[in-house]
PDB file of N, CA and C in Angstrom:
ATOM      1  N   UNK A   1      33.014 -21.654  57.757  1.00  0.00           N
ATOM      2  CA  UNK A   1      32.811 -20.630  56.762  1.00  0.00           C
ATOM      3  C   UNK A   1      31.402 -20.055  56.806  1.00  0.00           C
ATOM      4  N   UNK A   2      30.402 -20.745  57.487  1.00  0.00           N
ATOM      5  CA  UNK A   2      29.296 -20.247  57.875  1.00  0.00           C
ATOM      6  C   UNK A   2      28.417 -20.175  59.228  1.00  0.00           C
ATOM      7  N   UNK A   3      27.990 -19.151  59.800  1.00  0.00           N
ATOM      8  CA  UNK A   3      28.063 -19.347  61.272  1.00  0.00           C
ATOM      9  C   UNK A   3      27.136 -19.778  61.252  1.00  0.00           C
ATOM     10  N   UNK A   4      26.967 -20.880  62.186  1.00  0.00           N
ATOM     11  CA  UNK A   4      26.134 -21.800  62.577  1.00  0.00           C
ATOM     12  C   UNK A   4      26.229 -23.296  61.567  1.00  0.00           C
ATOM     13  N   UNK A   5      27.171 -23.484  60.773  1.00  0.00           N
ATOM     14  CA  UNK A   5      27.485 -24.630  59.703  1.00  0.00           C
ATOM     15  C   UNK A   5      26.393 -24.857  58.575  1.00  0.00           C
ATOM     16  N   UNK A   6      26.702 -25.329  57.348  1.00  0.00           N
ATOM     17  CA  UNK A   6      25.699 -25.223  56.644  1.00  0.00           C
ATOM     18  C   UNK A   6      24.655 -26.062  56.667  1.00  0.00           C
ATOM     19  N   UNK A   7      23.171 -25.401  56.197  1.00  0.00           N
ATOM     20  CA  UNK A   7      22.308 -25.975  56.818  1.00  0.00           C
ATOM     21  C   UNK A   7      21.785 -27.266  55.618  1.00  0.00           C
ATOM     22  N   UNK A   8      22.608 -28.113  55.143  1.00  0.00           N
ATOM     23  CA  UNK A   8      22.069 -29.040  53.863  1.00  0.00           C
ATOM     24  C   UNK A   8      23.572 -29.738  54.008  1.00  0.00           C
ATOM     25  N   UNK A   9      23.333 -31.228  53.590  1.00  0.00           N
ATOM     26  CA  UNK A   9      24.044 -31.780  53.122  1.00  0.00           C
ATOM     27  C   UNK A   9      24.962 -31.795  52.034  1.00  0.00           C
ATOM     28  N   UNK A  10      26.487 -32.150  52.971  1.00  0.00           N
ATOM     29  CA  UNK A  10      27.663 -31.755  51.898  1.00  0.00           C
ATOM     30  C   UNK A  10      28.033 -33.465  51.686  1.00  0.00           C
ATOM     31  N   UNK A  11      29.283 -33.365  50.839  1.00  0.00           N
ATOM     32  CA  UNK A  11      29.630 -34.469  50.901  1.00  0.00           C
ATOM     33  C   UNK A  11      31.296 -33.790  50.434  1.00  0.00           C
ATOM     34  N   UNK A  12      32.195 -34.868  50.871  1.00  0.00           N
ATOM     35  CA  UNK A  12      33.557 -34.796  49.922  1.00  0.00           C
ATOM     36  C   UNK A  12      33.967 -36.155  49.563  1.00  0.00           C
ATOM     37  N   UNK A  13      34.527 -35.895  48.302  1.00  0.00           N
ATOM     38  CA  UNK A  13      34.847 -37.574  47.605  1.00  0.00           C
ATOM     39  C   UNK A  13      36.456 -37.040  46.925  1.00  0.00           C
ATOM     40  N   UNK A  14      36.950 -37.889  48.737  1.00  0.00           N
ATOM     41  CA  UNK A  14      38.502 -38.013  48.225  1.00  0.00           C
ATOM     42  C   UNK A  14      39.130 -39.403  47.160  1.00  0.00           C
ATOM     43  N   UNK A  15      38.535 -39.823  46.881  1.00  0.00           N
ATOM     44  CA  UNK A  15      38.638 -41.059  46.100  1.00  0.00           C
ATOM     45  C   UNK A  15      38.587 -40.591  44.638  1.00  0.00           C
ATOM     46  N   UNK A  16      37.699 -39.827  44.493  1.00  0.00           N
ATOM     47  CA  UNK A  16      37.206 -39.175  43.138  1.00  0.00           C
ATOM     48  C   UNK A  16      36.273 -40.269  42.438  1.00  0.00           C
ATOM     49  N   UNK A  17      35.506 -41.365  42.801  1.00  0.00           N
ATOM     50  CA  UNK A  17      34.790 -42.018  42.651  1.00  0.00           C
ATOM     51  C   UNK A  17      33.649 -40.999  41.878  1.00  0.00           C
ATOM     52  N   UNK A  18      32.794 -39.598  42.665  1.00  0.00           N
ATOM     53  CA  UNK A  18      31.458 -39.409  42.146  1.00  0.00           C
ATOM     54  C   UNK A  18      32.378 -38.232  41.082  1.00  0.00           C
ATOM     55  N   UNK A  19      33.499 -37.617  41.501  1.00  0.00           N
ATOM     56  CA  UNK A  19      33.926 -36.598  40.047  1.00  0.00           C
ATOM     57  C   UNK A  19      33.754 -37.448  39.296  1.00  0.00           C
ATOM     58  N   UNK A  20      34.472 -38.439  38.561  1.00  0.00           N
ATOM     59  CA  UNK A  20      34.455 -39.158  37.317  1.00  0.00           C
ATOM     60  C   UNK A  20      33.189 -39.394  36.988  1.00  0.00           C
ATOM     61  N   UNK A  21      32.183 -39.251  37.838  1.00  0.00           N
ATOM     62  CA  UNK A  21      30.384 -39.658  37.648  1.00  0.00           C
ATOM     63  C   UNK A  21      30.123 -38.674  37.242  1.00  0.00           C
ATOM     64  N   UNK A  22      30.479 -37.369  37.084  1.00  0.00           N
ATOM     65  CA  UNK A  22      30.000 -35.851  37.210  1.00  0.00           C
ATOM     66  C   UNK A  22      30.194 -35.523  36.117  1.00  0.00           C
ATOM     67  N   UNK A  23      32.170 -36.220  35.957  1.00  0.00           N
ATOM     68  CA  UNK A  23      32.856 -34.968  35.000  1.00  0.00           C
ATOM     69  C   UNK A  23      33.640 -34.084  35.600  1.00  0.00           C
ATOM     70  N   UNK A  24      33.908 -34.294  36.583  1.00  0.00           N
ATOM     71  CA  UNK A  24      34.899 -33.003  37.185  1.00  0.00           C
ATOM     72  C   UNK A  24      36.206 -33.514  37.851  1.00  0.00           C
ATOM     73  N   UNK A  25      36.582 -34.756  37.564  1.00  0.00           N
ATOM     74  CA  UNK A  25      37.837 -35.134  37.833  1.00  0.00           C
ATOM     75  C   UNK A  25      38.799 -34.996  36.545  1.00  0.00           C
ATOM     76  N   UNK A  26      39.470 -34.171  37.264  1.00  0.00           N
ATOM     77  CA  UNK A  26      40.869 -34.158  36.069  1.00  0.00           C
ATOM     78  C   UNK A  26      41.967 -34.815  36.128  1.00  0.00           C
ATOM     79  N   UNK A  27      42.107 -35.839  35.036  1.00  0.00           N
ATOM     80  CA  UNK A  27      42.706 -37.445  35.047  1.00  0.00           C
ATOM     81  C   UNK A  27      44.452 -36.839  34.837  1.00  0.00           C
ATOM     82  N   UNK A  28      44.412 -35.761  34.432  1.00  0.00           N
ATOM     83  CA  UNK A  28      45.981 -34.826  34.510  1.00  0.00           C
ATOM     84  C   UNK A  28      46.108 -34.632  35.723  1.00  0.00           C
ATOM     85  N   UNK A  29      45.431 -33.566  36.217  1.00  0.00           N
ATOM     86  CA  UNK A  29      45.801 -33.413  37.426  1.00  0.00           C
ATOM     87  C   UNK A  29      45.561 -34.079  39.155  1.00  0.00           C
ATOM     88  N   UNK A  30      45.186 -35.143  38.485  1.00  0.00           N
ATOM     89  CA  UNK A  30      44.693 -36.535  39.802  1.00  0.00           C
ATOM     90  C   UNK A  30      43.906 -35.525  40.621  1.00  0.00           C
ATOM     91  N   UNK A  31      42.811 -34.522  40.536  1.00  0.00           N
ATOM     92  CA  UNK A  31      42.057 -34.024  41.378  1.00  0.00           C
ATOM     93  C   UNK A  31      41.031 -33.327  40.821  1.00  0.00           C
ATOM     94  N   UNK A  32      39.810 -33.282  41.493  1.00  0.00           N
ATOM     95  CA  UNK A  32      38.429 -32.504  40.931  1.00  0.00           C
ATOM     96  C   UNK A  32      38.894 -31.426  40.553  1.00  0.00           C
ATOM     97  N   UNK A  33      37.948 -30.794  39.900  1.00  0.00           N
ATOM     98  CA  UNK A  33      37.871 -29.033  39.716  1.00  0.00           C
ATOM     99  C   UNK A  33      36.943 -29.218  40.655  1.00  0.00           C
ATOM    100  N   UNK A  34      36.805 -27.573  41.141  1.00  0.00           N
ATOM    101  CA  UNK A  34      35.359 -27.623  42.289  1.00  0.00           C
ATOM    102  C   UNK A  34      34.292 -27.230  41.522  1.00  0.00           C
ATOM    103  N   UNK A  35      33.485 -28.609  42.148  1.00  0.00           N
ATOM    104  CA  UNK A  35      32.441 -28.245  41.442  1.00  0.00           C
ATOM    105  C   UNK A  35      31.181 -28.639  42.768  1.00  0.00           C
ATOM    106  N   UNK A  36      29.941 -28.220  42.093  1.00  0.00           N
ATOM    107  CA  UNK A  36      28.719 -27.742  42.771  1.00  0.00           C
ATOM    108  C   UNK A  36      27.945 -28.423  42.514  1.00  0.00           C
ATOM    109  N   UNK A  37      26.687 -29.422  42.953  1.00  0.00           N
ATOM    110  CA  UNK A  37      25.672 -29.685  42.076  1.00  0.00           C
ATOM    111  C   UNK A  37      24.426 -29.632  43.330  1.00  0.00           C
ATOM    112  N   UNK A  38      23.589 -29.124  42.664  1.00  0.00           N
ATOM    113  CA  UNK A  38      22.220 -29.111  43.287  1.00  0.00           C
ATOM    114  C   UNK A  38      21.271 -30.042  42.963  1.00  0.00           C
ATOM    115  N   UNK A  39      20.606 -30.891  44.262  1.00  0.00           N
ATOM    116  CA  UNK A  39      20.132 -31.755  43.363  1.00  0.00           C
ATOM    117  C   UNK A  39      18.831 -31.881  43.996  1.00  0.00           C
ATOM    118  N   UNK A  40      17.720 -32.142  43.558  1.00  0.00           N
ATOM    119  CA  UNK A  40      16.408 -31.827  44.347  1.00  0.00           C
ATOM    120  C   UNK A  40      15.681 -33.258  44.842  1.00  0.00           C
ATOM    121  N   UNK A  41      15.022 -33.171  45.556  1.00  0.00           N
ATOM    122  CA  UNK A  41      14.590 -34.407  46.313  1.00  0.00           C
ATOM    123  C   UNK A  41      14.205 -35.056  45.399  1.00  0.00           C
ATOM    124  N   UNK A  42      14.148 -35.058  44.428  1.00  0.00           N
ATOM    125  CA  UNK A  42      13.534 -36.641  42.728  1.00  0.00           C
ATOM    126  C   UNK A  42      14.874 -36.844  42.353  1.00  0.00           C
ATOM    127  N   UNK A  43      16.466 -36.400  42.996  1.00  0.00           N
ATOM    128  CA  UNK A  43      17.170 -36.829  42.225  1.00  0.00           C
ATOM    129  C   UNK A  43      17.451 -36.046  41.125  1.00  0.00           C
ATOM    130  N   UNK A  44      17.096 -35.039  40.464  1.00  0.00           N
ATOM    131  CA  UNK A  44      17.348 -34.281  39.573  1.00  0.00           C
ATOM    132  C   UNK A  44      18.304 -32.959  39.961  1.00  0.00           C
ATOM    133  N   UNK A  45      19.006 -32.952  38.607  1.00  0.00           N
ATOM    134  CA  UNK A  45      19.801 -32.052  38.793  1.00  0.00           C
ATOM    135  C   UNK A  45      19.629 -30.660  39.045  1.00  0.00           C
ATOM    136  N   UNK A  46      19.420 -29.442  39.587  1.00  0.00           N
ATOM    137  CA  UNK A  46      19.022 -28.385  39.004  1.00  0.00           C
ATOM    138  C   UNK A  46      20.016 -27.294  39.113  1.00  0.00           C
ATOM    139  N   UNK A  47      21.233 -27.536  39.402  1.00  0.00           N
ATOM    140  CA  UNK A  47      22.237 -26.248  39.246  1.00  0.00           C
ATOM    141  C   UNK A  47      23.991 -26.927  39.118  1.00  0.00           C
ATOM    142  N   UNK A  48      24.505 -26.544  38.550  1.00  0.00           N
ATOM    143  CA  UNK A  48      26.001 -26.699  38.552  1.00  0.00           C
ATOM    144  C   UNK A  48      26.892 -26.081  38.551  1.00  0.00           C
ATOM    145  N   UNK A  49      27.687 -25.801  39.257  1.00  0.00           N
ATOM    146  CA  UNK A  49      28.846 -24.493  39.174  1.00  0.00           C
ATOM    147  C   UNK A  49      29.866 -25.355  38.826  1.00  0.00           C
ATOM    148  N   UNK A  50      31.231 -25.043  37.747  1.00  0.00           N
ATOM    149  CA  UNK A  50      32.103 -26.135  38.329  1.00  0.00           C
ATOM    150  C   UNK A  50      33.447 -24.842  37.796  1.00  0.00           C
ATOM    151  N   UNK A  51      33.994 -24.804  38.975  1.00  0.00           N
ATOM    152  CA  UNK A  51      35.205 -23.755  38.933  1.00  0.00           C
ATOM    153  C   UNK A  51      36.796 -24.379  39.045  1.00  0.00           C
ATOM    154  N   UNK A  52      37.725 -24.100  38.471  1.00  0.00           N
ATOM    155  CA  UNK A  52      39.033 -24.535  38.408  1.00  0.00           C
ATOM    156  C   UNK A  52      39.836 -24.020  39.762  1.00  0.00           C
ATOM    157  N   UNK A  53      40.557 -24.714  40.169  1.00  0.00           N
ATOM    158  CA  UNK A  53      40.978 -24.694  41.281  1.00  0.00           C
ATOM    159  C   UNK A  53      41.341 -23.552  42.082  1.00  0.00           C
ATOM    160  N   UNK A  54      42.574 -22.636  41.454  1.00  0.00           N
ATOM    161  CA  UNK A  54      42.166 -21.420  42.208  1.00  0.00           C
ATOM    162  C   UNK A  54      41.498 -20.386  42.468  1.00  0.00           C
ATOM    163  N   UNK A  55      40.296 -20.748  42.092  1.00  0.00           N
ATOM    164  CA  UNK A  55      39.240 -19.615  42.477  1.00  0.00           C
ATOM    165  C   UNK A  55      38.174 -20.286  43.334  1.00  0.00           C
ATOM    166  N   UNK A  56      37.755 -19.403  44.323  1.00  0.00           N
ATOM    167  CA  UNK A  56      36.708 -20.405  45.611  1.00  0.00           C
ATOM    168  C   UNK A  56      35.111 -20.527  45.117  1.00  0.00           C
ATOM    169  N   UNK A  57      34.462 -20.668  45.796  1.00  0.00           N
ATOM    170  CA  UNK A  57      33.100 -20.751  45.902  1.00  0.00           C
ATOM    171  C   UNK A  57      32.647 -19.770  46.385  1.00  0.00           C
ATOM    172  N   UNK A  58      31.458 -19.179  46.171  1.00  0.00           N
ATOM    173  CA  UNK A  58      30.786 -18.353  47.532  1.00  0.00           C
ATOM    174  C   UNK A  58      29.466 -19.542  48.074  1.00  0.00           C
ATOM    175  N   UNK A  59      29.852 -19.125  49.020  1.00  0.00           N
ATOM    176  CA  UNK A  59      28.553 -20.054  50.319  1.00  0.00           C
ATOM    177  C   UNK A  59      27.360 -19.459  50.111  1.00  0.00           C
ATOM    178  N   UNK A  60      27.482 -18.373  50.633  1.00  0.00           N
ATOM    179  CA  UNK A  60      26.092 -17.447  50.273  1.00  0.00           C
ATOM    180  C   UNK A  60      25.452 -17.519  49.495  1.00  0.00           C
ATOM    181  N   UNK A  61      26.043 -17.265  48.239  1.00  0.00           N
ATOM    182  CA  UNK A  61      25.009 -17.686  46.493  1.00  0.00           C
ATOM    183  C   UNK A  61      24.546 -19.190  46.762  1.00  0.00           C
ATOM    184  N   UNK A  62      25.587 -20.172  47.085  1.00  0.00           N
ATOM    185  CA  UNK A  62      24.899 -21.705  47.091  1.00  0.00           C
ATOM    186  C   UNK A  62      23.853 -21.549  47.895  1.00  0.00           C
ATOM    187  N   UNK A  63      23.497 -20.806  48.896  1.00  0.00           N
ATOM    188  CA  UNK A  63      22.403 -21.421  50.186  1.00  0.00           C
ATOM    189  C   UNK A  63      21.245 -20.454  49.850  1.00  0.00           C
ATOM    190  N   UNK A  64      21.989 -19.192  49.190  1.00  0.00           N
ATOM    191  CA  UNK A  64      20.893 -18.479  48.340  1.00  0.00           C
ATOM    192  C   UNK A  64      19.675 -19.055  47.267  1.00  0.00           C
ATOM    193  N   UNK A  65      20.611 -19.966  46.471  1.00  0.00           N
ATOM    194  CA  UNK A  65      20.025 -20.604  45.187  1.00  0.00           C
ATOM    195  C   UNK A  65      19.335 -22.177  46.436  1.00  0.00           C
ATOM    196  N   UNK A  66      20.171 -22.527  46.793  1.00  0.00           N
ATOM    197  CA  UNK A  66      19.359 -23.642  47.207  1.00  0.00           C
ATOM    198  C   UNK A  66      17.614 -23.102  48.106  1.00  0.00           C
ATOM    199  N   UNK A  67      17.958 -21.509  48.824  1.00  0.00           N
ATOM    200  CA  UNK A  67      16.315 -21.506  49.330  1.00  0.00           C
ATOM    201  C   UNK A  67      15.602 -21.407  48.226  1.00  0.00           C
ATOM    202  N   UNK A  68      15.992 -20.585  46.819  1.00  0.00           N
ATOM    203  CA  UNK A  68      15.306 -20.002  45.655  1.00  0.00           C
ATOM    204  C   UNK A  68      14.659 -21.229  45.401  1.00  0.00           C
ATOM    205  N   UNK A  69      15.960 -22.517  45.416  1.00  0.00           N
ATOM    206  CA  UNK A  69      15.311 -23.909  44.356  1.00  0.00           C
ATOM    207  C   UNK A  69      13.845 -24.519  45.169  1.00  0.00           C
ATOM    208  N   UNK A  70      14.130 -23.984  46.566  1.00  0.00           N
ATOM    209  CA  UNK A  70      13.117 -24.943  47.805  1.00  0.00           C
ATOM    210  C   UNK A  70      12.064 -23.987  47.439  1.00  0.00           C
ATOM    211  N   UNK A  71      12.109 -22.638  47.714  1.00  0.00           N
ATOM    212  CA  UNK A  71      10.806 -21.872  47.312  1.00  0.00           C
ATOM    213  C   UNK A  71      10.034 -22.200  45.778  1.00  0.00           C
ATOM    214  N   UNK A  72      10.590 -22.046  45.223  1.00  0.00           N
ATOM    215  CA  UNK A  72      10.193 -22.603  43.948  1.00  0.00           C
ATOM    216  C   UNK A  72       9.013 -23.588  43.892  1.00  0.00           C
ATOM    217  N   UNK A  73      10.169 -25.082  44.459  1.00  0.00           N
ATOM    218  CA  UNK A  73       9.383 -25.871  44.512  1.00  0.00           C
ATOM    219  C   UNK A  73       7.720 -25.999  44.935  1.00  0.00           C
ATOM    220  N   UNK A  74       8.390 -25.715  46.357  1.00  0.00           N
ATOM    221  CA  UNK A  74       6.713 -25.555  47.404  1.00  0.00           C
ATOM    222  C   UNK A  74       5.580 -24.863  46.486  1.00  0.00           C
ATOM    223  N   UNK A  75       5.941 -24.025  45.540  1.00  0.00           N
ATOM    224  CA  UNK A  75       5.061 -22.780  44.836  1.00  0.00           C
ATOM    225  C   UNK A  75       4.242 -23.972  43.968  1.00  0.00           C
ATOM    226  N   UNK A  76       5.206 -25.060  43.665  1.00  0.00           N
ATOM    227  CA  UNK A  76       4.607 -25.735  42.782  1.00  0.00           C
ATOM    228  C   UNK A  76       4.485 -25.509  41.071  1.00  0.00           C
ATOM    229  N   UNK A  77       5.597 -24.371  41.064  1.00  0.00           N
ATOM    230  CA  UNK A  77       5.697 -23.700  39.666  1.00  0.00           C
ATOM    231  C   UNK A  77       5.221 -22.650  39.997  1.00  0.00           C
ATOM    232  N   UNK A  78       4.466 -22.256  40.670  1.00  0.00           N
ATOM    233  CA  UNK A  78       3.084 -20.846  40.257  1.00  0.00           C
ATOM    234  C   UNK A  78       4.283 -19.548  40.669  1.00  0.00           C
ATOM    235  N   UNK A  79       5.435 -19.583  40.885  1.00  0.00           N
ATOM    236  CA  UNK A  79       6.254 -18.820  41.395  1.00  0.00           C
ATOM    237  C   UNK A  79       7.464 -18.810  40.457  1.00  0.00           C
ATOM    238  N   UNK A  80       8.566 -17.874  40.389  1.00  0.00           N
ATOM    239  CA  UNK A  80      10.356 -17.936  40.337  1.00  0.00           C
ATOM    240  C   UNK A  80      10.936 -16.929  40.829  1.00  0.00           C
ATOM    241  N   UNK A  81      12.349 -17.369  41.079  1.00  0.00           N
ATOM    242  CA  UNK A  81      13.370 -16.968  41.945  1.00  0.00           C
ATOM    243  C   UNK A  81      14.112 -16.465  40.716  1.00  0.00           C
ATOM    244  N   UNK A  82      13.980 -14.896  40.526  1.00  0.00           N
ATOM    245  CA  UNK A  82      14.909 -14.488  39.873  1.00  0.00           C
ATOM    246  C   UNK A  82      16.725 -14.431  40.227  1.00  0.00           C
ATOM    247  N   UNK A  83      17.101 -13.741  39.543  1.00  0.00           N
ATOM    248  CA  UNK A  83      18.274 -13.232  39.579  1.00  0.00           C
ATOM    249  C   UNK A  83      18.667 -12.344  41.062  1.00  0.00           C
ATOM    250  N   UNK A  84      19.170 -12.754  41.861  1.00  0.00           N
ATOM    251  CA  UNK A  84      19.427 -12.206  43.250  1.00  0.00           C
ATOM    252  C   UNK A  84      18.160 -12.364  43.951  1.00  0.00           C
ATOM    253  N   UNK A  85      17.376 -12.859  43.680  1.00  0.00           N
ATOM    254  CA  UNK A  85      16.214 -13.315  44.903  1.00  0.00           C
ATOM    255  C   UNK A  85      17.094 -13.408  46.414  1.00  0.00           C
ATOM    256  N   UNK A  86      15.995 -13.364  47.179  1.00  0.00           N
ATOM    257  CA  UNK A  86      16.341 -13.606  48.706  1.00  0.00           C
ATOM    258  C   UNK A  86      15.284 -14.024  49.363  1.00  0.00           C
ATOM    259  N   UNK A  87      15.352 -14.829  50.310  1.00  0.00           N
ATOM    260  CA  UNK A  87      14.289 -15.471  50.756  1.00  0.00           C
ATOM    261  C   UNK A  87      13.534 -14.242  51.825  1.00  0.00           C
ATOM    262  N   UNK A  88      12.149 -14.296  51.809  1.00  0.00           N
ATOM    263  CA  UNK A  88      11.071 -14.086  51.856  1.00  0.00           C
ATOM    264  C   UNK A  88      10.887 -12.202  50.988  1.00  0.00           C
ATOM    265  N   UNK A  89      11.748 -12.426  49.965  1.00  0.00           N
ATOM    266  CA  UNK A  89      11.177 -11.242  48.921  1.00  0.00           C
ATOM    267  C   UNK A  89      10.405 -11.424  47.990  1.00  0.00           C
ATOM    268  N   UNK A  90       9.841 -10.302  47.023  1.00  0.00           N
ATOM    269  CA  UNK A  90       9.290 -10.579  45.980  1.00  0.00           C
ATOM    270  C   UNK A  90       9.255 -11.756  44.969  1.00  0.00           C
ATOM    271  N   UNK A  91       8.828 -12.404  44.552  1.00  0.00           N
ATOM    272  CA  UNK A  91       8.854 -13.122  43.260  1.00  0.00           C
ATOM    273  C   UNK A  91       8.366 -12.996  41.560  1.00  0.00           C
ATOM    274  N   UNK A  92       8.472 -13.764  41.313  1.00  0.00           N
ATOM    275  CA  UNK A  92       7.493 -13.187  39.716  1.00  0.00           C
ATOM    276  C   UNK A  92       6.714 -14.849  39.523  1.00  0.00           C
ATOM    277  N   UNK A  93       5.900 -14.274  38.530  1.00  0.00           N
ATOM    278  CA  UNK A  93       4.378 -14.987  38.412  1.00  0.00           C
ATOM    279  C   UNK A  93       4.974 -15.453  37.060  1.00  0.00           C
ATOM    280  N   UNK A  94       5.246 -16.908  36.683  1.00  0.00           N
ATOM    281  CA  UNK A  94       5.494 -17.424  35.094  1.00  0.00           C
ATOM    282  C   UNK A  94       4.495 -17.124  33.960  1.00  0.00           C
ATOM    283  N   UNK A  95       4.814 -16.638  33.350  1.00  0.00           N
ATOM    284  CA  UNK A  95       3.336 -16.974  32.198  1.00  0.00           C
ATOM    285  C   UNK A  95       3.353 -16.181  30.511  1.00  0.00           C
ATOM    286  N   UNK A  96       2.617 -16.141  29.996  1.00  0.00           N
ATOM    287  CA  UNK A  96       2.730 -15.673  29.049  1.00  0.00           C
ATOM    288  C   UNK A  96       2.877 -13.816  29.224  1.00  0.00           C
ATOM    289  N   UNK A  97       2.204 -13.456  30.066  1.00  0.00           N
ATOM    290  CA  UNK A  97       2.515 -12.174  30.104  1.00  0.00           C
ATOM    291  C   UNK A  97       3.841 -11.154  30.519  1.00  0.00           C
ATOM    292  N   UNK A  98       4.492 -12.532  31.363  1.00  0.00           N
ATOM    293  CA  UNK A  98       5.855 -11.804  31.947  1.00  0.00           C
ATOM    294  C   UNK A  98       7.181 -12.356  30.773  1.00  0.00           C
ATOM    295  N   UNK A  99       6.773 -12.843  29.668  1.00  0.00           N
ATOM    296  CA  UNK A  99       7.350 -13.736  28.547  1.00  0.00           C
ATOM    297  C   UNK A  99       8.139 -11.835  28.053  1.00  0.00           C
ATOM    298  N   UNK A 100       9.544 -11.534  28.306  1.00  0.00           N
ATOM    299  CA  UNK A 100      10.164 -10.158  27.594  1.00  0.00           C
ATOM    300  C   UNK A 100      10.173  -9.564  28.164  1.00  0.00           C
ATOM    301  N   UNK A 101       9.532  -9.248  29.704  1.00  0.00           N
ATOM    302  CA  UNK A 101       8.910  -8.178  30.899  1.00  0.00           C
ATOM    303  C   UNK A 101       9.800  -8.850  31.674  1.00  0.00           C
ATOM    304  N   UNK A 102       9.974  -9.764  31.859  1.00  0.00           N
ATOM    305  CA  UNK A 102      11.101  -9.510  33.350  1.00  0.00           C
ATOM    306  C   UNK A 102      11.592  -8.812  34.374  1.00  0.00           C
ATOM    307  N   UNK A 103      12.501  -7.954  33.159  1.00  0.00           N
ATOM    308  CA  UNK A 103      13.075  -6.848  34.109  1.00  0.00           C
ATOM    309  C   UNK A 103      12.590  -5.930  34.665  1.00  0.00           C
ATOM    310  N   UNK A 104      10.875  -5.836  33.824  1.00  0.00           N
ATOM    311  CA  UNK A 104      10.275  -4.400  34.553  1.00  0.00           C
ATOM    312  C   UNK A 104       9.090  -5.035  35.634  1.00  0.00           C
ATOM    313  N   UNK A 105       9.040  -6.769  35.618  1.00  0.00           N
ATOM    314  CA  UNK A 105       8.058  -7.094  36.906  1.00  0.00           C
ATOM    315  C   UNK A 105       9.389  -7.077  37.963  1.00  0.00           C
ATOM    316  N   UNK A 106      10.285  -7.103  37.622  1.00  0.00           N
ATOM    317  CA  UNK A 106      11.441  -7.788  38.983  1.00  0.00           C
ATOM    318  C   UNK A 106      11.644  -6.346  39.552  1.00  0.00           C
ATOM    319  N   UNK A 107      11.836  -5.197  38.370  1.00  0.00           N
ATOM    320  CA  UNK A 107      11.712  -3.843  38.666  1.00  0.00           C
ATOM    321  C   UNK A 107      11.087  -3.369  39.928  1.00  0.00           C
ATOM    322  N   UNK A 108      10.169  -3.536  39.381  1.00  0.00           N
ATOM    323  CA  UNK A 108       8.735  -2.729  39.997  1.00  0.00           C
ATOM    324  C   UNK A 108       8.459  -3.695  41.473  1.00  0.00           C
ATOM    325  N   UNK A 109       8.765  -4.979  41.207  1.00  0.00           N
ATOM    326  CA  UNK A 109       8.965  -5.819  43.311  1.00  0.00           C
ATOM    327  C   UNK A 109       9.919  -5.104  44.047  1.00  0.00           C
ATOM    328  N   UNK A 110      11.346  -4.983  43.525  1.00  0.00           N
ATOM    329  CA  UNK A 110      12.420  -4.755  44.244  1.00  0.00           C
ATOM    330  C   UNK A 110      12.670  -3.030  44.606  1.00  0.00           C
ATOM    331  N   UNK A 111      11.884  -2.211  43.854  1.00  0.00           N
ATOM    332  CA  UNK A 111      11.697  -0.696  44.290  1.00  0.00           C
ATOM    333  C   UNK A 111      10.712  -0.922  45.504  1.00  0.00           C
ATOM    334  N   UNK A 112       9.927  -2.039  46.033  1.00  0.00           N
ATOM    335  CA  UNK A 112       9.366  -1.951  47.597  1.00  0.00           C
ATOM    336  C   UNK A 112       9.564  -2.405  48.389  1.00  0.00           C
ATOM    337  N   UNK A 113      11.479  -2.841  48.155  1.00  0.00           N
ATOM    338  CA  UNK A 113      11.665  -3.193  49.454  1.00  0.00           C
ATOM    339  C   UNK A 113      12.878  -2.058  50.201  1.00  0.00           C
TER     340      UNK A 113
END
């Protein structure tokens, strides 16, 4: 589903051992919902999708959000990955001044590319 295979560790749990850890095994229907979790090198959680069976995933958004979560990190905070970020675009600066402004710093990056 992605050329060249994805570049991060997957896992599948036909047992349903880690759903029931999650929450996403449905004890009716003896099978997960699909679900997503992002989890960052401390072990922490930082994203969850969890969708009912017939509807898919997109790959793209996951590997999207997972560079956003890695850029992030490296920034050390001093950075974020808005809403449709892409790796090596604009970002925004956290702080009290962009606190209601959002849309017109994310604005004003994404009119130069």
């Amino acid at each position: 589903m992605v050329e060249g295979g994805v570049p991060f560790p997957m896992l599948s749990d036909g047992s349903g051992k880690i759903g029931k850890a999650y929450g996403v095994y449905s004890e009716d229907a003896g099978v997960e919902m699909r679900g997503r979790f992002i989890i960052d090198p401390d072990g922490i959680i930082q994203a969850i999708e969890i969708l009912t069976p017939p509807v898919g995933r997109n790959v793209s958004e996951l590997i999207r959000q997972i560079q956003a979560f890695q850029h992030v990190r490296k920034s050390n905070g001093t950075e974020a990955a808005p809403s449709g970020w892409q790796l090596n675009k604009p970002t925004l600066k956290p702080g009290p001044d962009l606190v209601g402004k959002v849309w017109e710093a994310w604005k004003l990056d994404i009119a130069f590319d």
